[in-house]
Protein backbone atom coordinates (compact mmCIF):
# COMPACT_ATOMS: atom_id res chain seq x y z
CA UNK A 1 76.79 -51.55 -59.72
CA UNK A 2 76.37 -54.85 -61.51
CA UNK A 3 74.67 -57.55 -60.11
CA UNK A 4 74.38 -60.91 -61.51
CA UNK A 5 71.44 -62.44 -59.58
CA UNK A 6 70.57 -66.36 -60.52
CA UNK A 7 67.53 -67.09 -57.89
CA UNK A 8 66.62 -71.06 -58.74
CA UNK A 9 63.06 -70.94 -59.88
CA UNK A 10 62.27 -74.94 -60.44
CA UNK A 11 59.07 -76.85 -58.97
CA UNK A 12 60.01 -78.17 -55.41
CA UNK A 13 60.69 -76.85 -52.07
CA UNK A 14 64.24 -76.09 -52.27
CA UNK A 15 65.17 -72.39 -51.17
CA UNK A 16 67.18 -69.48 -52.96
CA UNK A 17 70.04 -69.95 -54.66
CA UNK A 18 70.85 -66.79 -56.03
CA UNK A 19 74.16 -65.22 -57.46
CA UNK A 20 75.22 -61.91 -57.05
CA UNK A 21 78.15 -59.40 -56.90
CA UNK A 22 79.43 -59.41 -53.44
CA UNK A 23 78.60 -55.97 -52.57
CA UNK A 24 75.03 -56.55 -53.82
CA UNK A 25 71.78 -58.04 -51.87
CA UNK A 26 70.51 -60.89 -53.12
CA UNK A 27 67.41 -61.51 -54.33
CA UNK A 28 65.29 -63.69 -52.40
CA UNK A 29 63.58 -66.11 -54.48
CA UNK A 30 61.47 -68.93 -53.68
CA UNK A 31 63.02 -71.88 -56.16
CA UNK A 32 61.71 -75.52 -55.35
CA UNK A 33 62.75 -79.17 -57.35
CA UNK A 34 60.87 -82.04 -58.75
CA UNK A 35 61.67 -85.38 -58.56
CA UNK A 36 59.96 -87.31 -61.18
CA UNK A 37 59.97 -91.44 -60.50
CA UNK A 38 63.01 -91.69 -61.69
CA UNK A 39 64.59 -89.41 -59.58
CA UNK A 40 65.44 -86.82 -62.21
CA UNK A 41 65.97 -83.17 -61.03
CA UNK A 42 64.89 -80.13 -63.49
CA UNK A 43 67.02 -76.95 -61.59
CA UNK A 44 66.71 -73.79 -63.39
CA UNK A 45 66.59 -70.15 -62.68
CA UNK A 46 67.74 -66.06 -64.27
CA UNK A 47 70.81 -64.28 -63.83
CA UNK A 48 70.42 -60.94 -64.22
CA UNK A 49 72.84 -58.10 -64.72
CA UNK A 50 72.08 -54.34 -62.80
CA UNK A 51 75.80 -53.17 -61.49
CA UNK A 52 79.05 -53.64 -60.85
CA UNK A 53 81.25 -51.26 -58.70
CA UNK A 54 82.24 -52.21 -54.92
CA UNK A 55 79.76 -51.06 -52.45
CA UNK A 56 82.35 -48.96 -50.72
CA UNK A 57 82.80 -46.21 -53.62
CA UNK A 58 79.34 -46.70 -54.42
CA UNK A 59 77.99 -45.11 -50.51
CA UNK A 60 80.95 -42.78 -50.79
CA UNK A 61 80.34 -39.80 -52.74
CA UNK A 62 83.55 -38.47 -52.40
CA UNK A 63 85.92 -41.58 -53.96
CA UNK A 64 88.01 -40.83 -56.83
CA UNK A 65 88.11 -44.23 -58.46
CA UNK A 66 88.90 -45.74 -61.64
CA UNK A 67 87.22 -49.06 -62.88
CA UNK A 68 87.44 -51.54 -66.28
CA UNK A 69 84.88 -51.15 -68.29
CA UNK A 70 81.84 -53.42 -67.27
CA UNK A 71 81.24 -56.39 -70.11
CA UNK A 72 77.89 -56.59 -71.24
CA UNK A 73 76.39 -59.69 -70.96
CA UNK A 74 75.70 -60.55 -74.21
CA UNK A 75 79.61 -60.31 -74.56
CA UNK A 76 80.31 -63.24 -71.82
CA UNK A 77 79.78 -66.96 -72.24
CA UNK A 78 78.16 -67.80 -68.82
CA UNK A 79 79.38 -71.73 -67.20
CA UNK A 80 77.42 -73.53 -64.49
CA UNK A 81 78.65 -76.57 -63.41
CA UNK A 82 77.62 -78.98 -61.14
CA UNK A 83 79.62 -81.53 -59.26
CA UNK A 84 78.92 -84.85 -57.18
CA UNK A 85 81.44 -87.09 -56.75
CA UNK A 86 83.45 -87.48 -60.22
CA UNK A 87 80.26 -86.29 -62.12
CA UNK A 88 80.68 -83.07 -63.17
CA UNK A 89 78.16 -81.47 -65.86
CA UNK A 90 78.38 -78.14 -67.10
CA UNK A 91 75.93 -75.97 -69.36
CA UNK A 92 76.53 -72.80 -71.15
CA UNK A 93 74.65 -71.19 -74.10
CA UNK A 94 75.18 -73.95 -76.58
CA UNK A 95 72.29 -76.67 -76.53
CA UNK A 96 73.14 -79.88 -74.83
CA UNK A 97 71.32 -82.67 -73.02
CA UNK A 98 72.32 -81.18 -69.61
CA UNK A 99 70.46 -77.76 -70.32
CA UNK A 100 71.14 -74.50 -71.61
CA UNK A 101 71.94 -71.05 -70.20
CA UNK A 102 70.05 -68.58 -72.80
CA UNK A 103 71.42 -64.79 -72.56
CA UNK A 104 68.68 -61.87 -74.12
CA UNK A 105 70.58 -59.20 -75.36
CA UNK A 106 67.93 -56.94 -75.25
CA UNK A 107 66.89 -57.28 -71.42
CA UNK A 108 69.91 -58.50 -70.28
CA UNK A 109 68.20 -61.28 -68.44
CA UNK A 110 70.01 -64.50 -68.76
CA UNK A 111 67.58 -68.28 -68.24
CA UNK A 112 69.30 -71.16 -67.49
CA UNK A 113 68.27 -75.06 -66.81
CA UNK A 114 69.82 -77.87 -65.51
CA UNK A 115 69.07 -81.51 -65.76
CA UNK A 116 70.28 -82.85 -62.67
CA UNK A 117 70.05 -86.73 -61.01
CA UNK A 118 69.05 -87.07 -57.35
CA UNK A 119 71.92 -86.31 -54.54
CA UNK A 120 74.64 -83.96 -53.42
CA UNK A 121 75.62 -81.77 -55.79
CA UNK A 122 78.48 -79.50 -55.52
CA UNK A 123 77.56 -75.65 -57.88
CA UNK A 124 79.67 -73.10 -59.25
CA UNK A 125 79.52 -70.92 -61.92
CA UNK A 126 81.86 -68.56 -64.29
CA UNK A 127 81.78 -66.24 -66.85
CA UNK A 128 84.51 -66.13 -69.89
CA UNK A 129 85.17 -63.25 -72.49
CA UNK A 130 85.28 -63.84 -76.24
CA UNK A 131 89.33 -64.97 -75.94
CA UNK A 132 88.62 -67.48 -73.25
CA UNK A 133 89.55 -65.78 -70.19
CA UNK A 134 87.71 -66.21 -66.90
CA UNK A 135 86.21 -62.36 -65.94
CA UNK A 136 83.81 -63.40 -62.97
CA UNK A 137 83.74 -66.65 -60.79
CA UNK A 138 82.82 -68.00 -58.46
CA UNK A 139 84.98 -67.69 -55.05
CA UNK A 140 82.75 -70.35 -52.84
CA UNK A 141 81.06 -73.04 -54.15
CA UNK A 142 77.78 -73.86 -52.68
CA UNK A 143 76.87 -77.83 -51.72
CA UNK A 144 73.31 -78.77 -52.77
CA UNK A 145 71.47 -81.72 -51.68
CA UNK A 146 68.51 -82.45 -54.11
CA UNK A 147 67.49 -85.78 -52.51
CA UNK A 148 65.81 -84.03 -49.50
CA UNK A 149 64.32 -80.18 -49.28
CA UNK A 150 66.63 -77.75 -48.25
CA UNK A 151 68.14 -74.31 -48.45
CA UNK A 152 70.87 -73.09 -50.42
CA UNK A 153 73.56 -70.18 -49.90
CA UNK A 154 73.53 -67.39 -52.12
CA UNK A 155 76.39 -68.73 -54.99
CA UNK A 156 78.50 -65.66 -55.84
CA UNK A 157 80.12 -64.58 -58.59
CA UNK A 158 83.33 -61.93 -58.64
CA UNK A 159 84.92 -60.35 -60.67
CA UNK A 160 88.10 -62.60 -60.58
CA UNK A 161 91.24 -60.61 -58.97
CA UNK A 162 93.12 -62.61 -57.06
CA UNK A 163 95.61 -64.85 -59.66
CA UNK A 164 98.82 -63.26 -60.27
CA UNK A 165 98.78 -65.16 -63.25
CA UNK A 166 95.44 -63.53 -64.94
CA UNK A 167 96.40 -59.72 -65.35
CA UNK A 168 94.52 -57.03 -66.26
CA UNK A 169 95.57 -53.43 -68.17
CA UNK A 170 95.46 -49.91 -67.35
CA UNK A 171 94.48 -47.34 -69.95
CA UNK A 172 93.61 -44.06 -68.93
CA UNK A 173 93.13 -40.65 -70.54
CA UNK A 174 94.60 -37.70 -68.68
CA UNK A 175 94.66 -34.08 -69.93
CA UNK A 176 95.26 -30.15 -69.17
CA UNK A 177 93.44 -27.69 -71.19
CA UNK A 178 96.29 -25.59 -72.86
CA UNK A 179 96.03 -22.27 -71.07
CA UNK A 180 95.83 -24.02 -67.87
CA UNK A 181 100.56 -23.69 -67.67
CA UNK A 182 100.62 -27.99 -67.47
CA UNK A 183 103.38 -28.88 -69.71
CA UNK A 184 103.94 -32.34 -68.29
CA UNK A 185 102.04 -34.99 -66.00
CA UNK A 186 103.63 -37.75 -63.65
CA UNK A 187 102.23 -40.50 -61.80
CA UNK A 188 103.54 -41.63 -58.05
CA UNK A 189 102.69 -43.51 -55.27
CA UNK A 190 102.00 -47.05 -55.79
CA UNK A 191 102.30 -46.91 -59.71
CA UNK A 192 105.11 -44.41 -61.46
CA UNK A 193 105.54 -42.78 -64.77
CA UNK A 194 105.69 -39.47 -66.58
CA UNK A 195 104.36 -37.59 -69.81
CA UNK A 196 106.21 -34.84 -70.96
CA UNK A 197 103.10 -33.39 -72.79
CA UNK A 198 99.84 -31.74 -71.37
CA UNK A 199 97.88 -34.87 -72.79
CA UNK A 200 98.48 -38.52 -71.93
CA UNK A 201 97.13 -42.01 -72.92
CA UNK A 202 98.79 -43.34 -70.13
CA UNK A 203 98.76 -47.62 -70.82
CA UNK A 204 100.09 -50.01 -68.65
CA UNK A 205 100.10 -53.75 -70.07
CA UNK A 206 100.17 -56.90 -67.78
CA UNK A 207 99.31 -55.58 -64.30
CA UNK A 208 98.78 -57.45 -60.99
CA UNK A 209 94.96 -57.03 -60.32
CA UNK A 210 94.55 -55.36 -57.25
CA UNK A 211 94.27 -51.06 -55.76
CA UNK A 212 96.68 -48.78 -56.72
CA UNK A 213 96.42 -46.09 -54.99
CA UNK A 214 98.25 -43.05 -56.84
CA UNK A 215 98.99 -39.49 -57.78
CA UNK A 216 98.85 -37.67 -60.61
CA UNK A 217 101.09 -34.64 -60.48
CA UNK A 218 100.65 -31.91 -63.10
CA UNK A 219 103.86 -29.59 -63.42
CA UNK A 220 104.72 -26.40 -64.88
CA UNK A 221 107.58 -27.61 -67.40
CA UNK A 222 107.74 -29.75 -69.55
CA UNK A 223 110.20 -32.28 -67.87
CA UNK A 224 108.02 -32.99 -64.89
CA UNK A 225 109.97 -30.17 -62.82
CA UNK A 226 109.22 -26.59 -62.06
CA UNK A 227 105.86 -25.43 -60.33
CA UNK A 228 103.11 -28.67 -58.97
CA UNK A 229 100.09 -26.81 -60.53
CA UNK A 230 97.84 -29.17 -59.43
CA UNK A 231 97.67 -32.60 -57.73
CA UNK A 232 94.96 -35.64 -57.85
CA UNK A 233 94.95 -37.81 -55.58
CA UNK A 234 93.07 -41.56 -56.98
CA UNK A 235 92.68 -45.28 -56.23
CA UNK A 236 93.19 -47.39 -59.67
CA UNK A 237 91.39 -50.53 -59.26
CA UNK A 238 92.75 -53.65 -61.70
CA UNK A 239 90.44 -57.00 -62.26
CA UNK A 240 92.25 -59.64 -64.30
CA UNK A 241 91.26 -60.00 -68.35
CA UNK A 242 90.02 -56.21 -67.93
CA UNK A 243 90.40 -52.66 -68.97
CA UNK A 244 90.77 -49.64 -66.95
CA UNK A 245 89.61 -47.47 -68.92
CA UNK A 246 87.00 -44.76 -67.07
CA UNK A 247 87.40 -42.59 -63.80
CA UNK A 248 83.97 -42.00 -61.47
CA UNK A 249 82.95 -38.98 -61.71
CA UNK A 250 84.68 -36.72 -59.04
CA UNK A 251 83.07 -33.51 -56.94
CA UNK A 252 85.64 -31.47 -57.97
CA UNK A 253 85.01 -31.21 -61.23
CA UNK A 254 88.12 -32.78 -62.58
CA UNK A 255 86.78 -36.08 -64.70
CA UNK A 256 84.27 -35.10 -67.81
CA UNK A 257 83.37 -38.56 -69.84
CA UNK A 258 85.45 -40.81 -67.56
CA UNK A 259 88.93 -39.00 -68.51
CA UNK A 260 90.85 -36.69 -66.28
CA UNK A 261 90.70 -33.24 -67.57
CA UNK A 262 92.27 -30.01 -65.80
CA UNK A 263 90.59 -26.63 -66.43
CA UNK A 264 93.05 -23.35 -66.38
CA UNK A 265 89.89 -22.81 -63.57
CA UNK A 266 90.49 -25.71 -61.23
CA UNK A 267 94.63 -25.07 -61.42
CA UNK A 268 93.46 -21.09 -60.43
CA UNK A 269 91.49 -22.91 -57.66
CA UNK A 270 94.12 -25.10 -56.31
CA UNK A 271 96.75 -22.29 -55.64
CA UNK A 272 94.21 -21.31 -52.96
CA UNK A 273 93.65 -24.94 -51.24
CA UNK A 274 96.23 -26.78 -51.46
CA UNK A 275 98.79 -26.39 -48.49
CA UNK A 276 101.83 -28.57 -47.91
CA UNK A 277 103.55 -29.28 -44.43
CA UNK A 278 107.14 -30.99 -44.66
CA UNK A 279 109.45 -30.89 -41.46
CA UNK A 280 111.93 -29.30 -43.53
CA UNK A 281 109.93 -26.49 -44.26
CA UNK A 282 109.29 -22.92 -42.37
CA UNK A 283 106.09 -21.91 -41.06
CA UNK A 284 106.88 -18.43 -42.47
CA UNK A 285 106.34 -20.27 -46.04
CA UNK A 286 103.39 -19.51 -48.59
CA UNK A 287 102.69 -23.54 -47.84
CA UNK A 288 102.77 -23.96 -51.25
CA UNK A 289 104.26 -27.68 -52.76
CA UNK A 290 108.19 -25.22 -53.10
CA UNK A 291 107.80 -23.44 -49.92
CA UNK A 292 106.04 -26.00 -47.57
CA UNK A 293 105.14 -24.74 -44.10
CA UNK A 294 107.04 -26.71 -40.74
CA UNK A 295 103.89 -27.73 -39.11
CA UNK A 296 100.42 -29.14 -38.98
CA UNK A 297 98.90 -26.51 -36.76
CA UNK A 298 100.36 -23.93 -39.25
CA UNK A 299 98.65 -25.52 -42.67
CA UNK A 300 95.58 -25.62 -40.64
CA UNK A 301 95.94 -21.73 -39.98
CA UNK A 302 96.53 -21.17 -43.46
CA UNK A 303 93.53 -23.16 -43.86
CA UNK A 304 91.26 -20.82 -41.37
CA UNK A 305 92.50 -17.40 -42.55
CA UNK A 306 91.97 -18.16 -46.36
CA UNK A 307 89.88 -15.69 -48.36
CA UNK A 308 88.55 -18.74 -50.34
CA UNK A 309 84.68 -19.35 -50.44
CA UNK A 310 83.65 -21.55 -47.46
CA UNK A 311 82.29 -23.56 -49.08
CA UNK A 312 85.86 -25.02 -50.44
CA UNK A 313 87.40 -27.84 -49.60
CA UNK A 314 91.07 -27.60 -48.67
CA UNK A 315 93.77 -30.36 -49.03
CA UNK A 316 96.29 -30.25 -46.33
CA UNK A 317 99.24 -32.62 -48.00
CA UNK A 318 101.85 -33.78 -45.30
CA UNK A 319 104.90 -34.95 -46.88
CA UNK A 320 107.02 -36.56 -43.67
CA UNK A 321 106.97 -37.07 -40.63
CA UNK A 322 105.70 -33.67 -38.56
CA UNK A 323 104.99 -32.19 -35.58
CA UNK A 324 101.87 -30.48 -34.86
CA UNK A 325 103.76 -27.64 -33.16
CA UNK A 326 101.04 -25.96 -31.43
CA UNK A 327 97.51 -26.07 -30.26
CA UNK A 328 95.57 -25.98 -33.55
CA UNK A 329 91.71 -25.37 -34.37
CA UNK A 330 90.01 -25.67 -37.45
CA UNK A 331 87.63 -23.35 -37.37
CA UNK A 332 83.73 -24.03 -37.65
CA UNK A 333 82.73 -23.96 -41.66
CA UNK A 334 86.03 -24.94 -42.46
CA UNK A 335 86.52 -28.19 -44.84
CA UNK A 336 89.53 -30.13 -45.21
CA UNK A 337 91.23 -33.56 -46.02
CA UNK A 338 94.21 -34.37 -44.27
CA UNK A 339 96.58 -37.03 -46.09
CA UNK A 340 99.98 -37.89 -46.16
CA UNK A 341 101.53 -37.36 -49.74
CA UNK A 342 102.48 -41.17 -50.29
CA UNK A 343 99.05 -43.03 -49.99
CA UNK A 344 101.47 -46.19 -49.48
CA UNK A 345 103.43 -44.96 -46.23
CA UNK A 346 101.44 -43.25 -43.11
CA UNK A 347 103.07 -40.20 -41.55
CA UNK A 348 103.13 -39.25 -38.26
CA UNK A 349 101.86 -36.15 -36.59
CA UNK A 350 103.46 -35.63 -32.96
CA UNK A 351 102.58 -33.63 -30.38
CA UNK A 352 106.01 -32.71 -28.60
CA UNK A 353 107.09 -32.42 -25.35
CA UNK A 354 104.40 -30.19 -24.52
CA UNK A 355 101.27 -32.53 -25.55
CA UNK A 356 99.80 -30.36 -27.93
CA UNK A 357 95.86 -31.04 -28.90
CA UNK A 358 93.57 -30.86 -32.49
CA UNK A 359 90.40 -29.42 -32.83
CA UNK A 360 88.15 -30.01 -35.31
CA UNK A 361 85.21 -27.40 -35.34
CA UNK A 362 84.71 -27.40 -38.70
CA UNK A 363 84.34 -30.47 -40.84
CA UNK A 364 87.66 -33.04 -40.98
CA UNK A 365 88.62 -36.10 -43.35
CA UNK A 366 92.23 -37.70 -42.27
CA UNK A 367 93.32 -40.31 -43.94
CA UNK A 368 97.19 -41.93 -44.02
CA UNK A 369 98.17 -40.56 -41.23
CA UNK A 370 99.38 -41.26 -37.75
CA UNK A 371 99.01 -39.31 -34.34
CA UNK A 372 101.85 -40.09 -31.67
CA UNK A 373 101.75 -38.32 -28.38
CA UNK A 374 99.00 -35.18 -28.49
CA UNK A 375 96.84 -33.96 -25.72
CA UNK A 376 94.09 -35.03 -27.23
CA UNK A 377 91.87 -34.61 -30.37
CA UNK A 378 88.51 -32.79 -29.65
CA UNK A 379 85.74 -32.84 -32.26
CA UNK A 380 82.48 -30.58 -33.18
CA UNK A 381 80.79 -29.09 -35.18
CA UNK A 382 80.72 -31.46 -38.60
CA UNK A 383 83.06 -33.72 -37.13
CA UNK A 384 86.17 -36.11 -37.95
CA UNK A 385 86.07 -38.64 -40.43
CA UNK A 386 89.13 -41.17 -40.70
CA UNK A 387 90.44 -43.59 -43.35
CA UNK A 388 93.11 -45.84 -43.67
């Protein structure tokens, strides 16, 4: 993860200003201010560059993500500005009499200074690719006063994702090796489109920053119909003026150099752990994505009398609205995610008439999914882990 850090390091007793990626601690710093006689301030301080991911995929080592590429900072023309009253000076990496921001492209480290009169002083900061457009700001500005010693909030810079009008662009490489059956790829969920080919530079101009969450769908024909092969499951995150262009690497194997790429192995894999429950299905069906099974405690028994190596992780996919039809255990040593199949819209898992509980003995991730009306759901073993 990037963090830009700018700790003020002048020659008073003013404390840290620092900024910093929001997911990222700050560095402390012990910055001060001089006030020569006629009441000049000298502010200055680093901002240094070591990340750049939100925290949340970072702690999880299970997200399947997709991120821009991270601008070095030699790339970047870095802004501070200050602000009192209807002053307002601003540096950046040209010379002026206000001070200088100074980026080393071999470190990283960027040096700054500030020339700065006595008083309240309102600070922000941004950072502005080659064309012009704004990649990080600053969300809250932080009020200094430089007449009196004083501390200062950490001043944080984003990555800027919020203005409808400042889009970003999705460009992604996605893949099946050729004696894996994939003849065509299509993406659903939040985002939708489809590749009648096994390979796919899948670009998307002019998008909304924000998460997409989204699957890709890898089919058997070459129309996107026939046999689901195999199924992904990813969040696709957009940050105006930027490229998505790389997937985090994933634990099962299916992203090699940031791209998506599926092996004729991990297709052989998923016919075994993949299981699909649909209220129009029958529970005397294969639970395969064709021949779903009716419900939830049924995909979980598929789940428990698998021949698959415990140490594999099922996907239990429920497409609609289900019921969980009986008293169901997953059985200790037992993995599996539970999901609904459209990331965008929970479904519901009921437990009838008769109240029917879940067990989890074995270890549990549910996530998209709603529970109406079952006796009760009893954990052990590894435990239950939940996401919305």
């Amino acid at each position: 993860m990037k963090t830009f850090l700018l700790p003020l390091a002048a020659t008073a007793l003013l404390a840290g200003c620092s900024f910093s990626v929001p997911d990222a601690e700050p560095r402390e710093s012990s910055p001060s201010v001089t006030q020569a006689q006629n009441k000049a301030v000298v502010l200055s301080g680093s901002l240094k560059l070591s990340g750049a991911n939100p925290s949340f995929f970072i702690s999880d080592p299970n997200a399947r993500t997709a991120f821009p590429e991270e601008p070095a900072a030699s790339s970047l023309t870095f802004i501070v500005t200050a602000q009192s009253g209807s002053t307002e000076i601003n540096i950046t990496t040209s010379d002026s009499p206000n001070g200088r921001i100074t980026v080393d492209s071999g470190t990283g480290t960027i040096n700054y200074s500030i020339n700065l009169s006595s008083g309240s002083w309102n600070l922000s900061a941004c950072a502005k690719d080659s064309s012009g457009n704004t990649i990080l700001a600053t969300k809250q500005n932080v009020t200094a006063n430089l007449s009196e010693s004083a501390a200062i909030s950490p001043l944080v810079l984003n990555y800027v994702s919020s203005s409808s009008s400042e889009l970003g662009k999705i460009q992604l490489s996605i893949s099946a090796a050729a004696d894996s059956g994939i003849h065509s790829i299509a993406v659903t969920g939040d985002l939708s489109a489809t590749n009648n080919s096994n390979s796919w530079n899948w670009t998307i101009n002019n998008v909304v920053p924000g998460s997409y969450n989204v699957n890709f769908v890898f089919y058997s024909s070459n129309d996107c119909t026939g046999d689901i092969l195999y199924r992904i499951k990813e969040v696709i995150n957009v940050y105006s003026n930027l490229t998505t262009t790389k997937f985090e690497d994933s634990p099962t194997g299916y992203v090699s150099s940031g791209n998506i790429s599926v092996t004729k192995a991990l297709v052989q894999s998923a016919e075994l752990v993949t299981i699909y429950v649909n209220s129009s299905g029958d529970d005397a069906g294969t639970g395969s994505y064709f021949s779903p099974v009716k419900t939830l405690a049924r995909g979980i028994e598929l789940v428990n009398n698998s021949s698959a190596p415990g140490t594999t992780t099922f996907e239990v996919i429920v497409q609609n609205d289900v019921s969980l039809g009986n008293d169901a255990t997953l059985n200790s040593g037992r993995k599996v995610s539970i999901t609904s199949e459209n990331p965008s819209s929970a479904a519901t898992v009921s437990g009838g008439s008769g109240h029917k509980s879940l067990t989890i003995a074995g270890e549990a991730e549910v996530s998209d999914l709603n529970f109406d009306g079952l006796g009760g759901i009893n954990v052990y073993g590894y435990g239950l882990n939940t996401k919305q």
